[in-house]
Protein backbone atom coordinates (compact mmCIF):
# COMPACT_ATOMS: atom_id res chain seq x y z
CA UNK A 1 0.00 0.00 0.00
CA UNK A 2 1.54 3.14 -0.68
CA UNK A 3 0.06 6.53 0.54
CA UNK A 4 1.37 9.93 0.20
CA UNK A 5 1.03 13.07 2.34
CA UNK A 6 0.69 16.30 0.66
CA UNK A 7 1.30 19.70 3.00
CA UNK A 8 0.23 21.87 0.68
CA UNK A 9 -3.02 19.95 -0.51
CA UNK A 10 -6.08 21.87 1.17
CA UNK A 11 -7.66 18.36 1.71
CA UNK A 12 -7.19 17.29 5.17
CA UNK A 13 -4.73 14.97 5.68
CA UNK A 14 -7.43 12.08 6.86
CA UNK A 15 -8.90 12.36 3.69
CA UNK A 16 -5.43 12.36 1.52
CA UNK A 17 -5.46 8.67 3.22
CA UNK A 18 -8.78 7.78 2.46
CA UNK A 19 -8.93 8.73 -0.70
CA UNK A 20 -5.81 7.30 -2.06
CA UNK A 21 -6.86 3.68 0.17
CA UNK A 22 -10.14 4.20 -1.68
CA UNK A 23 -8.34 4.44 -5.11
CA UNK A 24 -6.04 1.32 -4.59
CA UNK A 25 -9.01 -0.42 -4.04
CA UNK A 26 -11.48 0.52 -6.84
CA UNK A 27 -8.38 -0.32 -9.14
CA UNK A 28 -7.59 -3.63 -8.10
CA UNK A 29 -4.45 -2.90 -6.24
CA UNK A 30 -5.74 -3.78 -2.51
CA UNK A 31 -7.97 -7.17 -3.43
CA UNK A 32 -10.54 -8.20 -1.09
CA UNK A 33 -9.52 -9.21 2.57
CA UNK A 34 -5.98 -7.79 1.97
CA UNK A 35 -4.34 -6.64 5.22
CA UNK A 36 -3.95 -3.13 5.81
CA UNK A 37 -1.34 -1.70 8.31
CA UNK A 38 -2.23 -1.24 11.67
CA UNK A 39 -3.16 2.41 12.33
CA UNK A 40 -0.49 2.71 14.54
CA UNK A 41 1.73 1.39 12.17
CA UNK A 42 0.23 3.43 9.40
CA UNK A 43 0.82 6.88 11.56
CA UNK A 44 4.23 5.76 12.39
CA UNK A 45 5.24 5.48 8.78
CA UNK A 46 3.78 8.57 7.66
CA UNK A 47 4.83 10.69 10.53
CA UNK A 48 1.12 11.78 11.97
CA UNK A 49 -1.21 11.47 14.63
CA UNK A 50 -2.46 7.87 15.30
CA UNK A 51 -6.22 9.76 15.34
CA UNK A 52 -5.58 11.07 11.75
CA UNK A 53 -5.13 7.32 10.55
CA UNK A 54 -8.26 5.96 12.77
CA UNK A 55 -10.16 8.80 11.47
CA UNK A 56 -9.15 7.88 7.71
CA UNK A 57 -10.16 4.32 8.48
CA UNK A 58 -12.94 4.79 10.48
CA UNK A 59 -14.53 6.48 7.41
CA UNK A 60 -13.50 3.78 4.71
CA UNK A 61 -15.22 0.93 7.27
CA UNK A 62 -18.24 3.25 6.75
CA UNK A 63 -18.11 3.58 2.95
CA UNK A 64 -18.32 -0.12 3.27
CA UNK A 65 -14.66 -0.19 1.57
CA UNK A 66 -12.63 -2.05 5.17
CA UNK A 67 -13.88 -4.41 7.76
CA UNK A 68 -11.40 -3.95 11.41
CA UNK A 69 -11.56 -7.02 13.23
CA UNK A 70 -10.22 -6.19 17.27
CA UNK A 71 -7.30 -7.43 17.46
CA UNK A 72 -6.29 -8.78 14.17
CA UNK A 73 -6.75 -5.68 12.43
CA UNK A 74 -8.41 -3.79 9.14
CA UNK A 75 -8.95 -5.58 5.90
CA UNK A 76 -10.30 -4.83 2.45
CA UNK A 77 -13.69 -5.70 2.60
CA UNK A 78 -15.31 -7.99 0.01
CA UNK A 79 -16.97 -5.81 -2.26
CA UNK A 80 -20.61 -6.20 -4.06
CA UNK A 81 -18.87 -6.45 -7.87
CA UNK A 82 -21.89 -4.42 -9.41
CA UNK A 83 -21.55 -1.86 -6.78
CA UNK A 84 -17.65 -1.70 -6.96
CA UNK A 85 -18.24 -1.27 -10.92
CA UNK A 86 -20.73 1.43 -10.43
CA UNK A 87 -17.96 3.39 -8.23
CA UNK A 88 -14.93 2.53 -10.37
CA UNK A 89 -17.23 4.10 -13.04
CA UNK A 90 -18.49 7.04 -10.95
CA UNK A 91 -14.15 7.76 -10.41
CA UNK A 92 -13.83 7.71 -14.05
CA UNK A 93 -16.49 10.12 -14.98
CA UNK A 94 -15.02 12.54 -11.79
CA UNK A 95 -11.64 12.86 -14.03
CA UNK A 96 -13.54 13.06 -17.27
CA UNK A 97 -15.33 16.04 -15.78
CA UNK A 98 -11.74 17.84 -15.18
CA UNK A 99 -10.76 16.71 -18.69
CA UNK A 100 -13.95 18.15 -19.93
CA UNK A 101 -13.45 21.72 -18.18
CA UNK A 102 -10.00 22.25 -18.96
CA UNK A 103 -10.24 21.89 -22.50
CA UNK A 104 -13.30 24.28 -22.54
CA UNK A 105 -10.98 26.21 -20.66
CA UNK A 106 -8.21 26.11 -23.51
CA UNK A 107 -10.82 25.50 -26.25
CA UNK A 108 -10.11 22.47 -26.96
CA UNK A 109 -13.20 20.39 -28.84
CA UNK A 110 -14.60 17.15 -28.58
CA UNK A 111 -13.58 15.99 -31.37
CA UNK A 112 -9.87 16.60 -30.77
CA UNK A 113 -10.67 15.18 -26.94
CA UNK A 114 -12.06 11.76 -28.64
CA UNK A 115 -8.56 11.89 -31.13
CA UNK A 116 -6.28 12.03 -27.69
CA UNK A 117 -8.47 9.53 -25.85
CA UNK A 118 -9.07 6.79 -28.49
CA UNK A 119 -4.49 7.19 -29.25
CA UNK A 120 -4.23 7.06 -25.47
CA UNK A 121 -6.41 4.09 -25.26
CA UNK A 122 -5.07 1.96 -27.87
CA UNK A 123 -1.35 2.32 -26.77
């Protein structure tokens, strides 16, 4: 698992973890029941409050995206494969929308969007 802290992100740094946990999942890289390190473990590693880490897992065991077992620790949880397709997809169309407004931005068309997307795809 690899997770990086950002100081000058304006996201707190809870949610830096959660989010980037939350990504590893929905792309395959954590697999169901994977171990996760400890929070303690976690905080140690990335230099911040143990409370920070529970706080970043508490809220991915309410997303539905860990199980924590006392005393054995927090897992990837098995996940409902429509439902994990349905937020893989929902994380897709997220970054399509920031494609989308930066090339309005440097007027950029659709049709030149499809050209980069369909080379980008097929490479």
């Amino acid at each position: 698992m690899n997770v990086i802290i950002s100081n000058s992100s304006e996201q707190p740094i809870y949610n830096q973890i959660k989010e980037q946990i939350k990504e590893q999942i929905l792309r395959g890289d954590l697999v169901e029941k994977s171990a996760l390190p400890s929070i303690r473990k976690l905080a140690k590693d990335l230099q911040i409050s143990v409370i920070t880490t529970k706080r970043a897992y508490d809220e991915l065991e309410l997303e539905g995206f860990i199980e924590t077992f006392p005393g054995k620790g927090s897992f990837v949880a098995a996940q409902n494969h429509e439902l994990l397709k349905e937020k893989q997809l929902k994380m897709i169309e997220e970054k399509l929308n920031e494609v989308i407004n930066d090339s309005k931005a440097f007027d950029i068309s659709l049709d030149e969007i499809i050209q980069i997307l369909t080379v980008l795809y097929e490479e």
